[in-house]
Protein backbone atom coordinates (compact mmCIF):
# COMPACT_ATOMS: atom_id res chain seq x y z
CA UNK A 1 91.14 93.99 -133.88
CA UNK A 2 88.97 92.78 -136.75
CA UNK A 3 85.46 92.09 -136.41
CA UNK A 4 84.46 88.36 -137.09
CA UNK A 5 83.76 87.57 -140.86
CA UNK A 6 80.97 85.29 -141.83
CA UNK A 7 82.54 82.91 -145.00
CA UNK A 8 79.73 83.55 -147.75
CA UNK A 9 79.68 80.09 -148.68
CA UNK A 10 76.61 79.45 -151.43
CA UNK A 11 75.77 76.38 -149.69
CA UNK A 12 72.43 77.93 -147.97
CA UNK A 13 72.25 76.65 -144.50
CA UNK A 14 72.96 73.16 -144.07
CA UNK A 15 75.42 71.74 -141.38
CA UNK A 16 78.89 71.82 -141.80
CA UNK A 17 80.18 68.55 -140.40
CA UNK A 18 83.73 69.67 -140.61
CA UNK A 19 85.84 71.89 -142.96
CA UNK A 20 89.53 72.31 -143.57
CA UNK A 21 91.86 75.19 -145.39
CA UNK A 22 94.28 74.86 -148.15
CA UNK A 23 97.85 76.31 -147.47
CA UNK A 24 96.80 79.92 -148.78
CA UNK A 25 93.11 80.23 -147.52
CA UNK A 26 92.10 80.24 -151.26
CA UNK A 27 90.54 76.98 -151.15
CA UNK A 28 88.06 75.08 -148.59
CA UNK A 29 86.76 71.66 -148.62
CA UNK A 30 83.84 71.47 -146.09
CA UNK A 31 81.22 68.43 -145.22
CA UNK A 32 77.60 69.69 -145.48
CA UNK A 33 76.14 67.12 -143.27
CA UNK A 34 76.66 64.34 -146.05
CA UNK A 35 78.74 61.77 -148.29
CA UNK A 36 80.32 64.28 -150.50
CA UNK A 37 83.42 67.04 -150.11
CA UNK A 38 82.42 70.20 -151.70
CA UNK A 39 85.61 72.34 -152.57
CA UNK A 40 84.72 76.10 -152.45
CA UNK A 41 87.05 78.80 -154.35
CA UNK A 42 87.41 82.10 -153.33
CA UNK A 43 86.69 84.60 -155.80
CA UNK A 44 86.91 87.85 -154.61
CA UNK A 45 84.70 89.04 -151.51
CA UNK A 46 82.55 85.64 -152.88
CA UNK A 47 83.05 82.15 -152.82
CA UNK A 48 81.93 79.59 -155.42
CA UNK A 49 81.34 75.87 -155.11
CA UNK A 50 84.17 73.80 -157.35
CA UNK A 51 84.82 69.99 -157.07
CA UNK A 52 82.93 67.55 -155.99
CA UNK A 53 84.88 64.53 -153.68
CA UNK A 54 82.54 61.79 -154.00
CA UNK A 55 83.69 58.06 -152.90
CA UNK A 56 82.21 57.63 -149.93
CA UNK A 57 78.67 56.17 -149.27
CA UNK A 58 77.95 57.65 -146.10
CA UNK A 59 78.32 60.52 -143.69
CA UNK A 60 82.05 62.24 -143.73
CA UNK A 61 82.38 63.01 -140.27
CA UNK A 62 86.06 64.39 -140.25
CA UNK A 63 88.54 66.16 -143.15
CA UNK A 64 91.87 67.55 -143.11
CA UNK A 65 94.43 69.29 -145.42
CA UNK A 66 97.99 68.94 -145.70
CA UNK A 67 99.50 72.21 -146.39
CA UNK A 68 102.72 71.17 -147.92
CA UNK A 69 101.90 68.29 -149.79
CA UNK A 70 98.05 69.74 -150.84
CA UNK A 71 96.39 66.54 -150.17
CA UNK A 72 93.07 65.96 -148.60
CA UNK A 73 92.02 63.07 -146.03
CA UNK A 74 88.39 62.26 -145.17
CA UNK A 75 86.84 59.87 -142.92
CA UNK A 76 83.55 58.36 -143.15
CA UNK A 77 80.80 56.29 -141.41
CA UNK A 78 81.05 53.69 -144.05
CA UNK A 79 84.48 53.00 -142.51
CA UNK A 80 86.70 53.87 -144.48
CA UNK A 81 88.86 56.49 -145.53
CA UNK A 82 90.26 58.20 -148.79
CA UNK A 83 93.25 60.22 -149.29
CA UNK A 84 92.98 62.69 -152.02
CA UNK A 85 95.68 63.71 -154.36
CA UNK A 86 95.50 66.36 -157.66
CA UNK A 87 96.45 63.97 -160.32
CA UNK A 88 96.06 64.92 -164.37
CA UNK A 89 93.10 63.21 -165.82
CA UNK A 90 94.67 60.98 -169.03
CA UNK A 91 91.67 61.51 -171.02
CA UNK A 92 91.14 65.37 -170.72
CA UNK A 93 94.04 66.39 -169.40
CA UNK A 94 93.06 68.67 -166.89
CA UNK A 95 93.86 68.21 -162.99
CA UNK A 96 90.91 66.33 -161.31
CA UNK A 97 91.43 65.00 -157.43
CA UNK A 98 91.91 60.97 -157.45
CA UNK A 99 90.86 59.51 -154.41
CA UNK A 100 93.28 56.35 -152.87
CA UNK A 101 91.96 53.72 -151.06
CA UNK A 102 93.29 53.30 -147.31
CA UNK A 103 93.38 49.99 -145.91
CA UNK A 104 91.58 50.80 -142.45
CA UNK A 105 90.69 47.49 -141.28
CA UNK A 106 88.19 48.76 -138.74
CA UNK A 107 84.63 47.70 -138.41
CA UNK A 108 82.85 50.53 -137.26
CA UNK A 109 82.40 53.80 -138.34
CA UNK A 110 85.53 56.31 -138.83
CA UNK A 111 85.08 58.93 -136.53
CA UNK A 112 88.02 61.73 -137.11
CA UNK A 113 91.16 61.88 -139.12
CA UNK A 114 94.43 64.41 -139.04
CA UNK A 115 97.71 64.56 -140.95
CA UNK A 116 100.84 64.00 -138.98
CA UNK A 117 102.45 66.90 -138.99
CA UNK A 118 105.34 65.57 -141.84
CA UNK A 119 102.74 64.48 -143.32
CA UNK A 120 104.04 61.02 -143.94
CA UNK A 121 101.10 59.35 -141.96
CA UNK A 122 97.61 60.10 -140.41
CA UNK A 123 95.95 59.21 -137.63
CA UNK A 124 92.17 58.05 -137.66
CA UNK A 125 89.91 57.50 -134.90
CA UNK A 126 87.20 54.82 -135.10
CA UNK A 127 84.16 53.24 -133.38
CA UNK A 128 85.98 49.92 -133.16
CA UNK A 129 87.72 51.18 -129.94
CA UNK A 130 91.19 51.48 -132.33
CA UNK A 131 92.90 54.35 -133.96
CA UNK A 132 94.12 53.22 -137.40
CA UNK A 133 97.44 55.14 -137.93
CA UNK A 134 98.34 55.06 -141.82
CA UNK A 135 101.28 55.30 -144.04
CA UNK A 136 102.04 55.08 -147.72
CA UNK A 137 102.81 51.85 -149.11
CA UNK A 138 104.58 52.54 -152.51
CA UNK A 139 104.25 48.69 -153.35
CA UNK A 140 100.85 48.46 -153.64
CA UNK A 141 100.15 52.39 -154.15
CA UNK A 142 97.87 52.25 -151.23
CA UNK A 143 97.83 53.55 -147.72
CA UNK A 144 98.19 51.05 -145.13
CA UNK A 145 97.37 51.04 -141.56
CA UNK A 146 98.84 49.31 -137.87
CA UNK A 147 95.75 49.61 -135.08
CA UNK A 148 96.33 51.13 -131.58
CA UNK A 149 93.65 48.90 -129.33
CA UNK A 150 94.94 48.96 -126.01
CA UNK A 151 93.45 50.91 -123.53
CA UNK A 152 90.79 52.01 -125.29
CA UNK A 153 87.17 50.94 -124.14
CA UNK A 154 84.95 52.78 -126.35
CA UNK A 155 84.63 55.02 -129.51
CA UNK A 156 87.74 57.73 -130.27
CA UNK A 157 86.12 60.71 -130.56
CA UNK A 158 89.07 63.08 -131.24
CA UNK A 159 92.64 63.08 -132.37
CA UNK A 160 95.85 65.89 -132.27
CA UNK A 161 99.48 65.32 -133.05
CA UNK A 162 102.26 66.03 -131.03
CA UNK A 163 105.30 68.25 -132.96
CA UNK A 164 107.28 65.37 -132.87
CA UNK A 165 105.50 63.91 -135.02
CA UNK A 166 104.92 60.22 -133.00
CA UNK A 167 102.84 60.92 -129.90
CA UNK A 168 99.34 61.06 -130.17
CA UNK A 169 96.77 62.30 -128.01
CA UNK A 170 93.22 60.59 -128.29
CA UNK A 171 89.64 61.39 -126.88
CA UNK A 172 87.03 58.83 -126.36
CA UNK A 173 83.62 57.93 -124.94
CA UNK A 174 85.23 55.72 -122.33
CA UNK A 175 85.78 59.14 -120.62
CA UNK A 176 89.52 59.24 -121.24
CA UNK A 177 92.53 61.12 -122.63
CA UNK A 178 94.97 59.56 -123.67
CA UNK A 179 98.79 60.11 -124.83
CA UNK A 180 99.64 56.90 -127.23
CA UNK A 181 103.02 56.07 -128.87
CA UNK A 182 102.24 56.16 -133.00
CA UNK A 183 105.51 55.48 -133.88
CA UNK A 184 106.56 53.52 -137.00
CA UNK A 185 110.11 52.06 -137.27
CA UNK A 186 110.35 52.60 -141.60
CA UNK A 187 108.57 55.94 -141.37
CA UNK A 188 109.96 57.62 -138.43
CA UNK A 189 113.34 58.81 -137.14
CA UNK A 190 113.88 58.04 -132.89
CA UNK A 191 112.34 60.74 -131.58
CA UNK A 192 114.09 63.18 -128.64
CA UNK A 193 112.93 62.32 -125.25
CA UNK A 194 110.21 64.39 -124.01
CA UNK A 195 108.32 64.88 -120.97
CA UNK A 196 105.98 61.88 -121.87
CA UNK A 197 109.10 59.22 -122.15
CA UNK A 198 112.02 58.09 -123.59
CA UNK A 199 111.49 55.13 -124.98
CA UNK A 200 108.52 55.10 -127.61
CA UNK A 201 107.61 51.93 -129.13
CA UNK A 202 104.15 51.36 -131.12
CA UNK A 203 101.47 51.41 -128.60
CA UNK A 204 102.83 52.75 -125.72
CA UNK A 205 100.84 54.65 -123.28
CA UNK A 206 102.50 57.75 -122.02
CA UNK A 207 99.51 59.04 -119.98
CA UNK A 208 96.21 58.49 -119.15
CA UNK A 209 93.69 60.68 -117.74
CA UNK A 210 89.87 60.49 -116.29
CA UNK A 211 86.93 62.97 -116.99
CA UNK A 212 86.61 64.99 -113.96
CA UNK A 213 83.55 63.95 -113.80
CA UNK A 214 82.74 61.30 -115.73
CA UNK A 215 81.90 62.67 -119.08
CA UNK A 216 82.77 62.25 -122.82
CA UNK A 217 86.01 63.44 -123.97
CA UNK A 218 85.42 65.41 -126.67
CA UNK A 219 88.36 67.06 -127.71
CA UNK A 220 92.34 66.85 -127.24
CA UNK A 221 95.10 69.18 -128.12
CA UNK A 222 98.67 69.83 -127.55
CA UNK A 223 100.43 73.27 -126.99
CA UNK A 224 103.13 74.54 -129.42
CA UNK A 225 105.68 72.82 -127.09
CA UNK A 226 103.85 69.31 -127.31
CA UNK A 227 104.88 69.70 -123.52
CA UNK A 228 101.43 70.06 -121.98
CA UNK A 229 97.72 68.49 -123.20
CA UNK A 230 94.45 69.91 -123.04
CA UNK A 231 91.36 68.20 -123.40
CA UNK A 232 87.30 69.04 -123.09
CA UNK A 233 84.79 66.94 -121.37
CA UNK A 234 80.71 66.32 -121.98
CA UNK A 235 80.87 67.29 -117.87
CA UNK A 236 81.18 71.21 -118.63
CA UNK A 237 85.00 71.28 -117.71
CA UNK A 238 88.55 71.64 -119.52
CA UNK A 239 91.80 70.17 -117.99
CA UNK A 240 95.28 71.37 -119.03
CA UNK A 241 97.39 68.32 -117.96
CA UNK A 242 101.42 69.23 -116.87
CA UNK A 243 103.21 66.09 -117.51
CA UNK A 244 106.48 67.13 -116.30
CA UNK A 245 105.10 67.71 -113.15
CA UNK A 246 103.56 65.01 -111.62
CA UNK A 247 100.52 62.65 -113.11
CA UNK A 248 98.54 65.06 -110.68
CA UNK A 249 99.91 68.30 -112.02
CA UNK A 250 96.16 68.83 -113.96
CA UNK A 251 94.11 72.14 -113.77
CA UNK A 252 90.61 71.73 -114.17
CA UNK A 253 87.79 74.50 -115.32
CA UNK A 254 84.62 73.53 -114.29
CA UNK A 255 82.26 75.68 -116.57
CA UNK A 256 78.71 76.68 -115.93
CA UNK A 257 77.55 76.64 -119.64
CA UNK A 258 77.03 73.71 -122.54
CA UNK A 259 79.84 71.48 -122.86
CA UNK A 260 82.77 72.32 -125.25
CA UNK A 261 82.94 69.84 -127.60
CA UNK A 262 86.33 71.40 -129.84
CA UNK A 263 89.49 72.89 -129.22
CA UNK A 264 92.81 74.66 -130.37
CA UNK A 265 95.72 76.22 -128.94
CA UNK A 266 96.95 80.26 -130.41
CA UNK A 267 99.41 80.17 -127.80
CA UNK A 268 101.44 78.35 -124.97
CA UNK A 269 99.28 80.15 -122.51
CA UNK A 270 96.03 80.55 -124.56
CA UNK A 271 93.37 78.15 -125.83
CA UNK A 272 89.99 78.58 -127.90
CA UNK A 273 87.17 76.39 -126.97
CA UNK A 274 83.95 75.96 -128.34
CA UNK A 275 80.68 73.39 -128.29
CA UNK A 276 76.91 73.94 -127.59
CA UNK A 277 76.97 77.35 -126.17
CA UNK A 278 77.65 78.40 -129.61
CA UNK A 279 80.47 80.63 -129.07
CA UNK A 280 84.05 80.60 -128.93
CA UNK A 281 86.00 80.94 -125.16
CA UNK A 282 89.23 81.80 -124.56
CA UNK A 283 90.90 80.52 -121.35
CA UNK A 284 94.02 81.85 -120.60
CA UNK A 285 97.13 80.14 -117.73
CA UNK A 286 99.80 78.67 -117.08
CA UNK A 287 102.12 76.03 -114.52
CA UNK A 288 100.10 78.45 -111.68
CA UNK A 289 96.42 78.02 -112.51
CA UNK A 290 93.87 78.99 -115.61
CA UNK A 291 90.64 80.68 -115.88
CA UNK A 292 88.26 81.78 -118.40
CA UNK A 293 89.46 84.71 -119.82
CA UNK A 294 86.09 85.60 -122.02
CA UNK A 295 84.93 85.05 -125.73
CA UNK A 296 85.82 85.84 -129.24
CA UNK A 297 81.72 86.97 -129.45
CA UNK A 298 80.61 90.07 -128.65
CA UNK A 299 76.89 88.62 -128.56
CA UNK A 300 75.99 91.93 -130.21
CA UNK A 301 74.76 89.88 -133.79
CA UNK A 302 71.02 89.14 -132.74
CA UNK A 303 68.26 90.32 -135.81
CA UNK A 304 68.46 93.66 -135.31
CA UNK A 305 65.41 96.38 -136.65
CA UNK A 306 63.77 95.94 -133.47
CA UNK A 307 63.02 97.43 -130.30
CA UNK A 308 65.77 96.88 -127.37
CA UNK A 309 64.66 95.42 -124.16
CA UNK A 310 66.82 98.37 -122.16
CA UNK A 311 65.09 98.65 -118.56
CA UNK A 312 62.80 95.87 -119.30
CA UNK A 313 59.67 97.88 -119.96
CA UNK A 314 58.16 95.77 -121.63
CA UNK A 315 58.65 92.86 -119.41
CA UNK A 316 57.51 94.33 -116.15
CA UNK A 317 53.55 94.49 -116.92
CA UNK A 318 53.59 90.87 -118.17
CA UNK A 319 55.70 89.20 -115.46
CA UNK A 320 54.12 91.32 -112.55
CA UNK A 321 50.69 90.24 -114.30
CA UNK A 322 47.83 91.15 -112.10
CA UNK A 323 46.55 87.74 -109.85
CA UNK A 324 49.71 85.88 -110.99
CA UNK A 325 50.19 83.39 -108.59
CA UNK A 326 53.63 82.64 -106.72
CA UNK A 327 53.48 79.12 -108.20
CA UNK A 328 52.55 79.93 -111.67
CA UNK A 329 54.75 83.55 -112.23
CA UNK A 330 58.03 80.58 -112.74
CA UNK A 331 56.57 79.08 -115.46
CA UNK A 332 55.68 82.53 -117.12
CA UNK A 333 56.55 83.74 -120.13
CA UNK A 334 58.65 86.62 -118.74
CA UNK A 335 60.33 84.41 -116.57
CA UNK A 336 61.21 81.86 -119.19
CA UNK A 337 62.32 84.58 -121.63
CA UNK A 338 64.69 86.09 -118.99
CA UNK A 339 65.89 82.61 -117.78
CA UNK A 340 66.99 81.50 -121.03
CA UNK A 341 68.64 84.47 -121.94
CA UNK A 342 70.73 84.71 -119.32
CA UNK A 343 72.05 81.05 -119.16
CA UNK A 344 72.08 80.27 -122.93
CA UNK A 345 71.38 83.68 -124.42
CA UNK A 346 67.99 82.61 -126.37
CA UNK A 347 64.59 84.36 -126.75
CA UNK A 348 61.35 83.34 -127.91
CA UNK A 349 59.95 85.58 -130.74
CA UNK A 350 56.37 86.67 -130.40
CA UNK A 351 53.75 85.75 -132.53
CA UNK A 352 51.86 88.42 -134.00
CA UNK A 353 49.39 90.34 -131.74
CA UNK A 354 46.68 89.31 -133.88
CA UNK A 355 47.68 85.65 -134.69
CA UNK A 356 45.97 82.64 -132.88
CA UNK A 357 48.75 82.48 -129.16
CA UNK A 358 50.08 85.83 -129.62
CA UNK A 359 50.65 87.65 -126.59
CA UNK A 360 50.17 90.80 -127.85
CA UNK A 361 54.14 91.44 -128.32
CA UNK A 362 55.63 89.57 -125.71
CA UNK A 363 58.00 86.35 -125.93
CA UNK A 364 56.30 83.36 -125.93
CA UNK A 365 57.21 80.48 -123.49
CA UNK A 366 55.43 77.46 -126.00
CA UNK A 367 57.41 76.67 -129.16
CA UNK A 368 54.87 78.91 -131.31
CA UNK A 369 57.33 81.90 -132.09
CA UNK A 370 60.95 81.49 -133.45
CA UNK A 371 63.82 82.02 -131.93
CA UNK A 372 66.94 83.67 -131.40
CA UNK A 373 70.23 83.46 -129.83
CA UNK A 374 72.77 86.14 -129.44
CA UNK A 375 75.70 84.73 -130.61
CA UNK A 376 76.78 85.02 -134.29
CA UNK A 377 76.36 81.17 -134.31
CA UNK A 378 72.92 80.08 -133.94
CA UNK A 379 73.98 76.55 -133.32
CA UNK A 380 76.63 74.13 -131.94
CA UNK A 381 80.38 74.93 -133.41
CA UNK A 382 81.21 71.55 -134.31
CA UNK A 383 85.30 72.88 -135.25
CA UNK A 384 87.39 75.24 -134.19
CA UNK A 385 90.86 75.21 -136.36
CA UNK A 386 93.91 77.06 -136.71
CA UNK A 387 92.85 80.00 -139.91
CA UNK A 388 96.25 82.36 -139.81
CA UNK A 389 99.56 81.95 -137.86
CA UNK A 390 101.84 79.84 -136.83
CA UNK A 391 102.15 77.18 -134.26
CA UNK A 392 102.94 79.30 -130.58
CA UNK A 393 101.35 82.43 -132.64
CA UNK A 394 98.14 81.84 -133.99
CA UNK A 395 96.39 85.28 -135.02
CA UNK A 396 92.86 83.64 -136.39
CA UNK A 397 91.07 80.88 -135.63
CA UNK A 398 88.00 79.73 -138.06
CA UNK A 399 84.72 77.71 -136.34
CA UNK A 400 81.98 76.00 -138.53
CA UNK A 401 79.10 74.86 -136.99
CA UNK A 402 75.30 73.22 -137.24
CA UNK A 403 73.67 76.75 -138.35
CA UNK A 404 75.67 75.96 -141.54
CA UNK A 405 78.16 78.87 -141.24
CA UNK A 406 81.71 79.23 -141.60
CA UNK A 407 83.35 81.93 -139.60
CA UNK A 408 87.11 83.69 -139.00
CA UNK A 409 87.81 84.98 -135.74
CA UNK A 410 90.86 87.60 -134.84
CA UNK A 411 91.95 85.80 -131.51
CA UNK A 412 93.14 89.24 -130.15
CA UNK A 413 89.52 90.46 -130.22
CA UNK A 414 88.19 88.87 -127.16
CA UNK A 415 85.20 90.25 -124.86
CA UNK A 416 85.17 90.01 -121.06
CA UNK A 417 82.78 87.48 -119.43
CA UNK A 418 79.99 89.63 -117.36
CA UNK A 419 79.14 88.76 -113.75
CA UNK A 420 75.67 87.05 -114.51
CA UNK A 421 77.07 84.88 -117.55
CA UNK A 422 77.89 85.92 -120.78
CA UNK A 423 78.10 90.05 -121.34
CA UNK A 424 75.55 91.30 -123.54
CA UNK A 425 73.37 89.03 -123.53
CA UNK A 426 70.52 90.71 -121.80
CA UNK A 427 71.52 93.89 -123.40
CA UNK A 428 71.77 92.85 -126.87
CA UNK A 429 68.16 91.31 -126.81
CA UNK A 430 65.66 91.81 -129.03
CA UNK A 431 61.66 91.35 -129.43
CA UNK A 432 59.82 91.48 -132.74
């Protein structure tokens, strides 16, 4: 079981927005919280920062990488969408990546985009309540698109194919999941019957399901078979959904932590989920029930070259403080320190003894020291995606997130949850 490996991308540490692999893991095009693709090479043990994708005026907000065809697809809030092909330049001969136009015909901002997975077509999600799904046009050399519209209320927020290349699942802010019918009579072959229908047409709605309670749907994903969907909620919960069942064949999770906001499946029975606790989970199940089976994260990667809280020593003077009074000792430092720690795994570095607020060593409660969470991310994961494997028998998974790091994770390497919250938490924390 491999220890997670922190990508040393030379990109200091902005945001990823979202990143995405090339077939051999040589190659990643990433989103640093901007207009432009940067394409990073790997070298070695090092990376280095290659092509430049710029077409877009504002924010990318979703990328993807075909792995048999090697061509890139990025979505924008400017609204539209480029597909990017290596094409030889005719002046200097060498490759270069040409951007084509897609024909979104959407009015709001793009929101997510993935490649079918023939490849023929893509899917992209939009604020204009519509998912744009796009095919080549050889005719005019462009990409153009048909809109799914109905049901959808409010901004698509998330997209996954199913193996069959013409259902797809969708996630929006109208606090929905949704199993739509993407198929296109000159592009696709009837599909098999499945257990979401027979009969396919464009547009039709093979299920529909509510936030348990009432939240944003985040994140949607099929399992290897395509045979049962998963999706994540702004509520705290995730629902695996059995079709063949019943329309009430659904097992909810409801968590006590952040919401998850992304998701993929390693196996028929296993799922990685991450969001705003800054981790990755792994929830394990089946027809029967599912649970939370613990996290890729040890929480062992705080700053280390400090002393370990242990007993709590050096709590126990401050938050038994002599004439504290039973109203004030829950808005104490200690208190807060402890609090946070154990719900969200976050500390409150001291100021110096000797600097204007310190406390003479101990965590502060105000926003004067910095701070530090036990989790090798220090921020939201904004993607978790498929890094090694196959479909049914994935062996890594790789997670970018807001701290502006890209990581690989060995899915076999997963630490049990402790009684209190997350294990190692309290032990792993630090003061300095």
């Amino acid at each position: 079981m491999a220890a997670p490996q922190v990508l040393p991308l030379p990109h200091g540490q902005i945001p990823i927005t979202s990143h995405a692999f090339n077939a051999d893991r040589s190659q990643v095009a990433v989103s640093l919280n901007s207009n432009d693709v940067t394409i990073f090479h790997r070298q070695g043990q090092e990376w280095a920062a290659g092509e430049t994708l710029s077409e877009h005026d504002k924010l990318i907000t979703s990328i993807d990488w075909a792995p048999n065809s090697n061509r890139i697809v990025t979505s924008s809030q400017d609204r539209n969408a480029y597909v990017w092909s290596l094409t030889p330049d005719p002046q200097t001969g060498t490759t270069i990546w040409k951007p084509t136009l897609v024909l979104l015909r959407i009015n709001r901002a793009a929101t997510f985009v993935r490649w079918s997975p023939n490849e023929d077509k893509f899917a992209v999600a939009s604020g204009a309540r519509a998912i744009a799904i796009c095919s080549f046009d050889p005719e005019g050399d462009w990409w153009v698109s048909r809109l799914l519209k109905k049901p959808i209320r409010s901004t698509v927020l998330s997209l996954d194919w199913h193996p069959n290349n013409v259902l797809l699942a969708a996630g929006s802010a109208d606090m929905k999941a949704r199993v739509l019918s993407a198929y296109i009579k000159d592009v696709d072959k009837r599909p098999a019957p499945t257990v979401w229908g027979e009969k396919l047409p464009f547009n039709t709605i093979c299920g529909e399901y509510t936030s348990p309670s009432g939240g944003w749907v985040h994140s949607v994903g099929f399992s290897p078979s395509g045979d049962v969907l998963a999706f994540t909620s702004h509520d705290s919960t995730i629902s695996i959904v059995y079709p063949a069942h019943g329309p009430n064949a659904i097992h909810t999770i409801k968590l006590t932590h952040l919401p998850l906001v992304t998701l993929t499946w390693t196996r028929e029975d296993e799922i990685i989920a991450a969001g705003h606790d800054c981790q990755p989970f792994v929830f394990r199940g089946g027809e029967a029930g599912w649970e939370l089976a613990g996290t890729l994260d040890d929480n062992k990667h705080a700053g280390g070259g400090s002393t370990g809280v242990g007993g709590g020593r050096g709590f126990g003077a401050a938050g038994a403080g002599a004439g504290a009074s039973p109203v004030g000792r829950l808005s104490s430092a200690a208190f807060t320190t402890f609090r946070n720690a154990d719900t969200r795994g976050f500390a409150s570095m001291a100021s110096s003894p000797t600097s204007p607020g310190g406390s003479g060593g101990l965590p502060s409660a105000g926003g004067g020291g910095e701070s530090e969470i036990f989790t090798l991310h220090q921020n939201t994961i904004t993607e978790v995606r498929v890094y090694e494997g196959v479909p049914g028998d994935v062996r890594k998974v790789s997670t970018s997130g807001v701290d502006g790091k890209l990581v690989v994770w060995d899915v076999a390497n997963v630490s049990p949850l402790g009684a209190a919250g997350l294990s190692g938490k309290l032990g792993g924390m630090h003061i300095r």
